[in-house]
C-alpha atoms as a PDB file:
ATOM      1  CA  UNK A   1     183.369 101.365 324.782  1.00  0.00           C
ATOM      2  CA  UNK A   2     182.532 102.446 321.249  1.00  0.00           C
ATOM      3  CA  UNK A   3     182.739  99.932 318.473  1.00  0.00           C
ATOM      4  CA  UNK A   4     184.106 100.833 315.118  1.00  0.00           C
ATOM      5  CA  UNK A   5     182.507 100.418 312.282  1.00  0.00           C
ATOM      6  CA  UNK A   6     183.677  99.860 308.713  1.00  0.00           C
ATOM      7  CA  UNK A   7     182.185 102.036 305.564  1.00  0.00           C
ATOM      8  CA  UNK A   8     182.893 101.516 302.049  1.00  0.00           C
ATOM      9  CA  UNK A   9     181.575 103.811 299.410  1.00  0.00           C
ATOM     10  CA  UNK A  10     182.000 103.168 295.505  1.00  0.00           C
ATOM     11  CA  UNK A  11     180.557 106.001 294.098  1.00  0.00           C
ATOM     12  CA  UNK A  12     183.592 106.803 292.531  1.00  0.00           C
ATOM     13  CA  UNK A  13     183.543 104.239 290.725  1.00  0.00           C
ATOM     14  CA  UNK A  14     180.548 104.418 289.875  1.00  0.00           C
ATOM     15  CA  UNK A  15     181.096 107.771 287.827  1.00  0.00           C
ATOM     16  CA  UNK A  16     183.401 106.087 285.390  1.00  0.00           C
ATOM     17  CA  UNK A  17     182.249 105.514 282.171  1.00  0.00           C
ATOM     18  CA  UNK A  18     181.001 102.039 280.479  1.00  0.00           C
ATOM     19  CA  UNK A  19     183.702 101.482 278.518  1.00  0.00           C
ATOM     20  CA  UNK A  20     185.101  98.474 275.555  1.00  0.00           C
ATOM     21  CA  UNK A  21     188.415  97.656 275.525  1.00  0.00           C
ATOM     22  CA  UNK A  22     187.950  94.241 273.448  1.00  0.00           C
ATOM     23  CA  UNK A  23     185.482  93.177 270.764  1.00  0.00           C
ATOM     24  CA  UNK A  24     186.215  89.341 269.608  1.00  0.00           C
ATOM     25  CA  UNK A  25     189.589  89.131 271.542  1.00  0.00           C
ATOM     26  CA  UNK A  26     190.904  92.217 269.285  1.00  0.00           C
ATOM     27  CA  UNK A  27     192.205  95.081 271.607  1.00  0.00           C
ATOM     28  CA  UNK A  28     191.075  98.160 270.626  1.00  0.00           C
ATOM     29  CA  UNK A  29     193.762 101.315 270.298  1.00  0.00           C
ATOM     30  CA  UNK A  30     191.841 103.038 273.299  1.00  0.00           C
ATOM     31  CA  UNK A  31     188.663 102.248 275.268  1.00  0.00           C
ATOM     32  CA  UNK A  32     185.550 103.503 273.677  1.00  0.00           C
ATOM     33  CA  UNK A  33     182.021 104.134 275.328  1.00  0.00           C
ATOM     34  CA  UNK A  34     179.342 102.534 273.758  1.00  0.00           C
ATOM     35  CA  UNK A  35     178.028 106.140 272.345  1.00  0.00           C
ATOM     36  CA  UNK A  36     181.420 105.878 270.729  1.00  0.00           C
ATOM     37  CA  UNK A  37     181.351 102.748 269.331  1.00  0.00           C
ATOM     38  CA  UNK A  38     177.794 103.748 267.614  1.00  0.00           C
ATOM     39  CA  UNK A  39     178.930 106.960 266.692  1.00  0.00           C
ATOM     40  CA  UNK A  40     181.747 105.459 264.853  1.00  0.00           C
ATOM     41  CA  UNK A  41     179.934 102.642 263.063  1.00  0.00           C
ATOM     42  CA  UNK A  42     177.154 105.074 262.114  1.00  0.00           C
ATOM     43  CA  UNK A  43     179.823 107.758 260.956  1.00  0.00           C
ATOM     44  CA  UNK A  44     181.522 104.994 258.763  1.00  0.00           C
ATOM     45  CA  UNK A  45     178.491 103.377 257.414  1.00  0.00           C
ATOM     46  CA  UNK A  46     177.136 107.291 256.404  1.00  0.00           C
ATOM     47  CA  UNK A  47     180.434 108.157 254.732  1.00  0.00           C
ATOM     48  CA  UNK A  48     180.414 104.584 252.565  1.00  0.00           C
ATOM     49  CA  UNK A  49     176.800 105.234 251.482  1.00  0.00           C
ATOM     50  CA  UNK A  50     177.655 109.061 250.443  1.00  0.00           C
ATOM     51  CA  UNK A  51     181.032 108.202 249.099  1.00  0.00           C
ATOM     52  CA  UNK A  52     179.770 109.663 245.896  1.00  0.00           C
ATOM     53  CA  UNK A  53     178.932 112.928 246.921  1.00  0.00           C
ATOM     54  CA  UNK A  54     182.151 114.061 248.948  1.00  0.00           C
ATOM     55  CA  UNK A  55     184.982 111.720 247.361  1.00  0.00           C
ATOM     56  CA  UNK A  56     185.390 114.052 244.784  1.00  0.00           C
ATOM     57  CA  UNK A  57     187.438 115.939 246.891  1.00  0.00           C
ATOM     58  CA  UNK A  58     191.464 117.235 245.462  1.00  0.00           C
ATOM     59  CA  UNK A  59     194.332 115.047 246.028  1.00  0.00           C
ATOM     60  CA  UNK A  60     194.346 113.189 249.443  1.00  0.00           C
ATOM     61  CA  UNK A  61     191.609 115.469 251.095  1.00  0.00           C
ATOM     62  CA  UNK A  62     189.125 112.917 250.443  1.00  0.00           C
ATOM     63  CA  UNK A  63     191.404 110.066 252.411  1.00  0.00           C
ATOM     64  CA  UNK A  64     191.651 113.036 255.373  1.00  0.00           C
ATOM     65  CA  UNK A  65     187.822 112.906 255.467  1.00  0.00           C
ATOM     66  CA  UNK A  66     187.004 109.361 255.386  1.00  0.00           C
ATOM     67  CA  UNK A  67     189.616 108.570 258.548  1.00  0.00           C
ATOM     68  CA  UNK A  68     189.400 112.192 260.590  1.00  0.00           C
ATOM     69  CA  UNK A  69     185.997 112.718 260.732  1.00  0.00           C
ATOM     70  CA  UNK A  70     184.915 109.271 262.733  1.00  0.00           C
ATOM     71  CA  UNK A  71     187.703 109.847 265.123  1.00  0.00           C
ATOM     72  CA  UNK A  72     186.824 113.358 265.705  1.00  0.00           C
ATOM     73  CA  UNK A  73     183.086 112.593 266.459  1.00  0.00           C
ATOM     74  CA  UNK A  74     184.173 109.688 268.329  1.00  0.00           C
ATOM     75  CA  UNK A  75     186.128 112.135 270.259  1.00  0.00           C
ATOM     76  CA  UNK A  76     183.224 114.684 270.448  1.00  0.00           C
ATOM     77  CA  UNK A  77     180.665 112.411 271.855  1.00  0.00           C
ATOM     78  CA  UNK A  78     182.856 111.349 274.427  1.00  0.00           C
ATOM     79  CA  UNK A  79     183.444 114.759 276.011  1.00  0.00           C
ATOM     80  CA  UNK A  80     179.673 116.542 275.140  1.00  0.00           C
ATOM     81  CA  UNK A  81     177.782 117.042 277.754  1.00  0.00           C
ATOM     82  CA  UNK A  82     174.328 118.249 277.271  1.00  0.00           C
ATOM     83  CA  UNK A  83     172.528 119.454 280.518  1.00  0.00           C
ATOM     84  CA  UNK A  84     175.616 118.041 283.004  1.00  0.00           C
ATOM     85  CA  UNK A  85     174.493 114.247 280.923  1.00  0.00           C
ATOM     86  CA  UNK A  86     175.545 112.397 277.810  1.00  0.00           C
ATOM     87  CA  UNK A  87     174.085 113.067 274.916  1.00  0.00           C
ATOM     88  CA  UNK A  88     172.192 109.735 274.532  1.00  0.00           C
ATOM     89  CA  UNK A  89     171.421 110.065 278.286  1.00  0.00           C
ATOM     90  CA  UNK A  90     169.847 113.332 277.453  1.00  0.00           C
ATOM     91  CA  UNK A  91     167.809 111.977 274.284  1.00  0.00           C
ATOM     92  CA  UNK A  92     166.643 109.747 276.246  1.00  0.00           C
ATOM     93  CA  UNK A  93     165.383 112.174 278.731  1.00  0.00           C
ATOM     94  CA  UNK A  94     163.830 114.294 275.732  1.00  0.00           C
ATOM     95  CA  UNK A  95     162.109 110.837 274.398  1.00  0.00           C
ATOM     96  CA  UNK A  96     160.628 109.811 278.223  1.00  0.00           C
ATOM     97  CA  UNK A  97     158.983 113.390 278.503  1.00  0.00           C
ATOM     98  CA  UNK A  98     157.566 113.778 275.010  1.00  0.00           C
ATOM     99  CA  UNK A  99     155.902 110.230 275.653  1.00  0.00           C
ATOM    100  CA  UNK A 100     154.298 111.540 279.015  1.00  0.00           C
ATOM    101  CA  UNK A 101     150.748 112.258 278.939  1.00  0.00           C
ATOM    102  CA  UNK A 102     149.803 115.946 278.449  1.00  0.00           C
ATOM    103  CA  UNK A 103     147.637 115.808 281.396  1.00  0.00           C
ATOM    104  CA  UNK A 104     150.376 114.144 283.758  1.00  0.00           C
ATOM    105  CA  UNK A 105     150.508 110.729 285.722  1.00  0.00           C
ATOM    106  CA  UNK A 106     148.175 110.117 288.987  1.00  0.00           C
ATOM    107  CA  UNK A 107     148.703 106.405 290.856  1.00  0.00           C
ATOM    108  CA  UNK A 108     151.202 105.733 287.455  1.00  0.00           C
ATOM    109  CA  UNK A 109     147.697 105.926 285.386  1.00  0.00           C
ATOM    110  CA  UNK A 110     147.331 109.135 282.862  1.00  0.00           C
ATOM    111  CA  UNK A 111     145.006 112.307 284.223  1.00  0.00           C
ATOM    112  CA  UNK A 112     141.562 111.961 282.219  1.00  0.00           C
ATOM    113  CA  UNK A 113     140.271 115.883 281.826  1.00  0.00           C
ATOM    114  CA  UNK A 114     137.073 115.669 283.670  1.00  0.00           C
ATOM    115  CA  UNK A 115     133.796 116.742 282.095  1.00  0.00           C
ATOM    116  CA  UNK A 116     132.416 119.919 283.451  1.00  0.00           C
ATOM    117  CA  UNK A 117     129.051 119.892 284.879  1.00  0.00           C
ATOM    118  CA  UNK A 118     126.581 122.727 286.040  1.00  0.00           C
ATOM    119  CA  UNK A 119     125.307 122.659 289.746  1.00  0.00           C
ATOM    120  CA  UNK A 120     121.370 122.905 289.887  1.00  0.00           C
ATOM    121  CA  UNK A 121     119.289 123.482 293.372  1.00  0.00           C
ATOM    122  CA  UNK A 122     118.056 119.939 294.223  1.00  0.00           C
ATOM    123  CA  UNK A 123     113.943 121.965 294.311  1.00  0.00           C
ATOM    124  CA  UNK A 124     114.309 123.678 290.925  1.00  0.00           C
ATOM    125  CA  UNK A 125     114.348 127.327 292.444  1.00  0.00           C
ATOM    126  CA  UNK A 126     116.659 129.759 291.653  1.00  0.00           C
ATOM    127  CA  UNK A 127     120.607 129.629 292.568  1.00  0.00           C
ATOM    128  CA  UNK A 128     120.104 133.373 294.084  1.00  0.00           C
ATOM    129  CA  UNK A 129     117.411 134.762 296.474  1.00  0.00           C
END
């Protein structure tokens, strides 16, 4: 008699996105990822600081900048992928390997270049007959 046995796998789950839905009991329009969320603040705070420079803009093209261009970053982080990862996934990546020793990792410890040394007959003779 051959028992059954019960599987459960989550991995697609698991493939979904962190997203917000809520910051301080305020429901947001549409879930953002976190990458979002930073690209949008950073976006925002950018365009505030530079008002000066691109406000000048004619008639209401100014207005068209200030709201489009968050939402379409926004929109562009969410779908870039950069080596099958998100962007910040793949900075990430680029930050862990330009911190790596040059030499590499042995036993999680960085590779010291050894010294080289020359080999001498133990009687003081020559190396060669």
């Amino acid at each position: 008699m051959t028992r059954a046995m019960e599987c459960r796998t989550y991995t697609h789950a698991r493939r979904f996105p962190l997203v917000i839905g809520k910051v301080g009991g305020y429901a947001l329009p549409t879930p953002l990822t976190p990458a979002q969320v930073g690209v949008l603040l950073t976006t925002v705070i950018l365009e505030v600081s530079t008002r000066h420079l691109w406000a000048v803009l004619p008639g209401a093209l100014d207005l068209v900048v200030a709201m489009l261009l968050p939402l379409v970053l926004a929109w562009a982080v969410r779908h870039a992928r950069v080596e099958g990862r998100s962007p910040g996934r793949y900075a990430l990546g680029l930050l862990t390997y330009a911190a790596r020793p040059r030499q590499g990792v042995r036993d999680g410890q960085p590779v010291r270049a050894v010294r080289p040394h020359t080999l001498r007959p133990a009687d003081g003779g020559a190396l060669w007959p």
